[in-house]
C-alpha atoms as a PDB file:
ATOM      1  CA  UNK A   1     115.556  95.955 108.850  1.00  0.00           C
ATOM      2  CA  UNK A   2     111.603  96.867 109.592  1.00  0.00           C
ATOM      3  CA  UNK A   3     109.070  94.592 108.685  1.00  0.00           C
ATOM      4  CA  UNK A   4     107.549  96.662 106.270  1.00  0.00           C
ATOM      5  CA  UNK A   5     110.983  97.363 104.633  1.00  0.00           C
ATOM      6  CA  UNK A   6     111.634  93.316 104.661  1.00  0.00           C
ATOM      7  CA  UNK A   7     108.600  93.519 102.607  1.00  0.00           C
ATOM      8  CA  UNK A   8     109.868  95.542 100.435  1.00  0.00           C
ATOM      9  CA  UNK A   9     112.955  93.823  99.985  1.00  0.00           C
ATOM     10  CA  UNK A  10     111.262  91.116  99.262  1.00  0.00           C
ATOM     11  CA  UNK A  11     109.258  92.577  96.296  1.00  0.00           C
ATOM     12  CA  UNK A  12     112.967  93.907  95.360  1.00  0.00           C
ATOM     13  CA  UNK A  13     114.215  90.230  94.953  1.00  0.00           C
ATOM     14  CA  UNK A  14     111.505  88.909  93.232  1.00  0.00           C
ATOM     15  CA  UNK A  15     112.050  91.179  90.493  1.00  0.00           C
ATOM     16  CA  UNK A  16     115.246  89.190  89.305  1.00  0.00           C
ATOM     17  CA  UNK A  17     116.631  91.826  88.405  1.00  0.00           C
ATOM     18  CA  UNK A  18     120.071  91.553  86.130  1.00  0.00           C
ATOM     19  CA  UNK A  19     122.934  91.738  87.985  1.00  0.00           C
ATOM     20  CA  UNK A  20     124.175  90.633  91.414  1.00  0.00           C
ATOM     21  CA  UNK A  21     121.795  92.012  94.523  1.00  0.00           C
ATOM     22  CA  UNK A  22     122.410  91.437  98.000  1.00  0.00           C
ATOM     23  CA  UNK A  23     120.766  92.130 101.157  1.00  0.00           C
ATOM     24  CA  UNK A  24     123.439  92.985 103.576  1.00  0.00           C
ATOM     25  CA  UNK A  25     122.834  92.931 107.171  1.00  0.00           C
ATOM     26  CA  UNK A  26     125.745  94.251 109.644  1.00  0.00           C
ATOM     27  CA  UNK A  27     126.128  95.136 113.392  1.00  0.00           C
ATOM     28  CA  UNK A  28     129.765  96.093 112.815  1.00  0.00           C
ATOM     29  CA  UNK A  29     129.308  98.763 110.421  1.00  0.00           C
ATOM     30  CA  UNK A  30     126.764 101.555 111.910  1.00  0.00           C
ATOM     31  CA  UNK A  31     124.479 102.979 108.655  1.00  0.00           C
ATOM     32  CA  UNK A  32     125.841 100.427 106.467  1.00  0.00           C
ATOM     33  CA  UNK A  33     122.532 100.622 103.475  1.00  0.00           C
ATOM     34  CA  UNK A  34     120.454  97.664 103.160  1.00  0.00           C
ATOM     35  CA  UNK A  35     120.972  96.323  99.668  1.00  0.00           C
ATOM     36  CA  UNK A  36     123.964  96.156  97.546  1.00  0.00           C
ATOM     37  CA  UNK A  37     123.334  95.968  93.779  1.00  0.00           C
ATOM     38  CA  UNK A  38     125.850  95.163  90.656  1.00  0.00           C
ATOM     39  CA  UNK A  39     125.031  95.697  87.316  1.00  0.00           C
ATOM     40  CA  UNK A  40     127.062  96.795  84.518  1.00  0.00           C
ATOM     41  CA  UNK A  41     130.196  97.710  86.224  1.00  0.00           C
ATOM     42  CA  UNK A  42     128.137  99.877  88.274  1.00  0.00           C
ATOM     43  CA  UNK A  43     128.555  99.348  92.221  1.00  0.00           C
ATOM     44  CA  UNK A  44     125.053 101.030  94.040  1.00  0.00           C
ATOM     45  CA  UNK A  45     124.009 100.960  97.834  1.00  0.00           C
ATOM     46  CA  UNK A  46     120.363 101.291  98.516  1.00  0.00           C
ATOM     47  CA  UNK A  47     118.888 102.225 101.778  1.00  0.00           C
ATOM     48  CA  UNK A  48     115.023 101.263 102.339  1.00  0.00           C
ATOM     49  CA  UNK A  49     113.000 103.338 104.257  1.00  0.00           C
ATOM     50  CA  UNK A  50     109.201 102.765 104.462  1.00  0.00           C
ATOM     51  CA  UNK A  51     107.575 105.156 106.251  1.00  0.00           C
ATOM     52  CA  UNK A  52     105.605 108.492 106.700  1.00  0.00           C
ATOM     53  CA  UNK A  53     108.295 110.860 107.971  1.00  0.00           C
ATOM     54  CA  UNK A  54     109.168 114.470 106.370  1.00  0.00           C
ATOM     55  CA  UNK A  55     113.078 113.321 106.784  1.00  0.00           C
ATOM     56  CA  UNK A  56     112.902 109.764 105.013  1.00  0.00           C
ATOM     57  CA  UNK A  57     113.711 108.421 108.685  1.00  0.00           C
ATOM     58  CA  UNK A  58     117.458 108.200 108.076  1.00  0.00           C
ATOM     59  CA  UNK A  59     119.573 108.051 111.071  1.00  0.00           C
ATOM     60  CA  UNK A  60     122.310 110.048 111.561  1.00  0.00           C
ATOM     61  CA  UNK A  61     125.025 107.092 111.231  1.00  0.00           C
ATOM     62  CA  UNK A  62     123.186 106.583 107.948  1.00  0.00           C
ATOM     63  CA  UNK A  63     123.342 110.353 106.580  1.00  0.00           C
ATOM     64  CA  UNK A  64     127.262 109.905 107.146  1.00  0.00           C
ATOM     65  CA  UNK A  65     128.040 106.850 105.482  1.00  0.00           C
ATOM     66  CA  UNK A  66     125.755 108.065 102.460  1.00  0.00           C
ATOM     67  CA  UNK A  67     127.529 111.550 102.608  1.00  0.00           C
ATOM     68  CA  UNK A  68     131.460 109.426 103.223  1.00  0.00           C
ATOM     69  CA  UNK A  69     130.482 107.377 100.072  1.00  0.00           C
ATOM     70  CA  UNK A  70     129.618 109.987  98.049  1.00  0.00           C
ATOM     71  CA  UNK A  71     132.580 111.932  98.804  1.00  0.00           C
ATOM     72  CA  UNK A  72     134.901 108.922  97.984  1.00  0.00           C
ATOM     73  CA  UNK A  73     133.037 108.425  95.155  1.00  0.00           C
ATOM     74  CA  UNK A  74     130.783 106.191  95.641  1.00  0.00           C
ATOM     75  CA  UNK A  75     127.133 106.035  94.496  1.00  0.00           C
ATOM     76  CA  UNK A  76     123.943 105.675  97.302  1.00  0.00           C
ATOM     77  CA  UNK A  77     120.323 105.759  96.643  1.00  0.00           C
ATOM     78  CA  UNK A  78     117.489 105.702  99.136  1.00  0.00           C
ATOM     79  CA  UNK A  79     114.298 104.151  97.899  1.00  0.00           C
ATOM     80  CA  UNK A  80     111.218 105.362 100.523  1.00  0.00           C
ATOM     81  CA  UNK A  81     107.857 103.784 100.256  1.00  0.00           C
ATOM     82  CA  UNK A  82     105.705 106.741 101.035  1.00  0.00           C
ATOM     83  CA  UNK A  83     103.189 104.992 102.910  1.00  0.00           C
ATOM     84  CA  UNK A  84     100.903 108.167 103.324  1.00  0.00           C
ATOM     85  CA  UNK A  85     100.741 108.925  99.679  1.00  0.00           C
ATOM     86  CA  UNK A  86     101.127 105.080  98.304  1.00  0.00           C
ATOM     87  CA  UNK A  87     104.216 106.480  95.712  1.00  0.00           C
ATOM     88  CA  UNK A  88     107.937 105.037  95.710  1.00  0.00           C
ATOM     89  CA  UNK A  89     110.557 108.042  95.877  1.00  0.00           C
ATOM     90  CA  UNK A  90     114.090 107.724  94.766  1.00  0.00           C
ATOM     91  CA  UNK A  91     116.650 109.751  96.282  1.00  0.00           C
ATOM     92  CA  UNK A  92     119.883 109.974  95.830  1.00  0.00           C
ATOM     93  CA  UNK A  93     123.197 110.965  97.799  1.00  0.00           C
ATOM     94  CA  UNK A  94     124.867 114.208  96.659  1.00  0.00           C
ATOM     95  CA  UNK A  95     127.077 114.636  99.789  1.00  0.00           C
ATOM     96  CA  UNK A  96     125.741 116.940 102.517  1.00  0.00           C
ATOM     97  CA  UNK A  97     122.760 116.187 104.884  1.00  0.00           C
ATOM     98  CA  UNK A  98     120.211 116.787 102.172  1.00  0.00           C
ATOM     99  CA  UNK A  99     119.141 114.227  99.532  1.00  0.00           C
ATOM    100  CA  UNK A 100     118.051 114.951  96.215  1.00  0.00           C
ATOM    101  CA  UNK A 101     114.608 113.341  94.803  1.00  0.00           C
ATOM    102  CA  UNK A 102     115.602 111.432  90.942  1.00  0.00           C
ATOM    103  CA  UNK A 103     112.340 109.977  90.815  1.00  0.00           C
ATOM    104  CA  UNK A 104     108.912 109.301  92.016  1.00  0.00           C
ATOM    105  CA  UNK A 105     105.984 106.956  90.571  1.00  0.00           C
ATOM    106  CA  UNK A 106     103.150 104.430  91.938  1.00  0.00           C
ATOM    107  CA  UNK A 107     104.148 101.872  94.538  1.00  0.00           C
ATOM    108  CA  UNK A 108     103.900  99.013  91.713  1.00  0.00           C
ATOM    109  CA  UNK A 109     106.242  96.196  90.211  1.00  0.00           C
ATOM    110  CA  UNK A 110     106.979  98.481  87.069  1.00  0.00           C
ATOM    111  CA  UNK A 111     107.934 101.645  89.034  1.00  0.00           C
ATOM    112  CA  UNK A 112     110.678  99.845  90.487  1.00  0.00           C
ATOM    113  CA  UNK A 113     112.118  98.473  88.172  1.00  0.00           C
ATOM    114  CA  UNK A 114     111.740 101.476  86.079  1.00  0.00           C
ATOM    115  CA  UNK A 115     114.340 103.176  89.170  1.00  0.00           C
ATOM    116  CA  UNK A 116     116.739 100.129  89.501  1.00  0.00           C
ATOM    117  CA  UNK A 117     117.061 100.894  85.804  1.00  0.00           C
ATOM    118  CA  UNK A 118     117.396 104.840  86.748  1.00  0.00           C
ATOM    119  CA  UNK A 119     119.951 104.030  89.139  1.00  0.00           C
ATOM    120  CA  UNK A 120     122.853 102.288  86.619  1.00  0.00           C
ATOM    121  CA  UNK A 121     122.677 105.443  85.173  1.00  0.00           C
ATOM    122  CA  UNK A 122     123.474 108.080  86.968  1.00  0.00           C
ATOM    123  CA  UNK A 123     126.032 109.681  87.667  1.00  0.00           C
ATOM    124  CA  UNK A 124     128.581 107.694  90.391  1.00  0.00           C
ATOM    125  CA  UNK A 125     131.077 104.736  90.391  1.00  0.00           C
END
């Protein structure tokens, strides 16, 4: 994971959020998304990107485990920090190359929590 993204993990943990949330690193598992979070029943995979770029930055191992959850039913999120416009974008999986935008807001404390919130909701797993 990228520094700024560890930094953003970081601000994700100290949340204490309800539920289980893990940061999961792998080198077996190519695109593997960096957080997994519990809550309610609900299993969600996060990827964090923090960046400037027009395509979120994912690679393509990551597009394909995001598109091979989704169409096993699984539920995937990507939170960017927009660095050039200082907003937090959620995105979520809907199985093909494209993501769809759920929700955007100020890079703060409540914002994200507002979206973990977002994210036992919809539709998935």
């Amino acid at each position: 994971m990228k520094k700024r993204e560890s930094k953003l993990w970081l601000r994700i943990k100290n949340l204490k959020l309800k539920g289980q949330i893990f940061r999961i690193e792998s080198n077996t598992i190519n695109g593997i998304p960096d957080i997994y979070y519990l809550k309610n029943s609900k299993s969600i995979w996060i990827e964090l990107k923090s960046n400037q770029d027009k395509n979120l930055g994912l690679s393509k191992y990551q597009i394909n485990w995001h598109i091979d959850h989704f169409n096993n039913g699984g539920q995937s999120f990507i939170l960017l920090q927009d660095l050039s416009q200082k907003l937090l974008k959620l995105f979520k999986s809907n199985g093909t190359r494209s993501v769809e935008l759920v929700a955007s807001g100020e890079d703060t404390e409540a914002t994200l929590i507002l979206f973990f919130d977002k994210m036992t909701w919809q539709r998935g797993a």
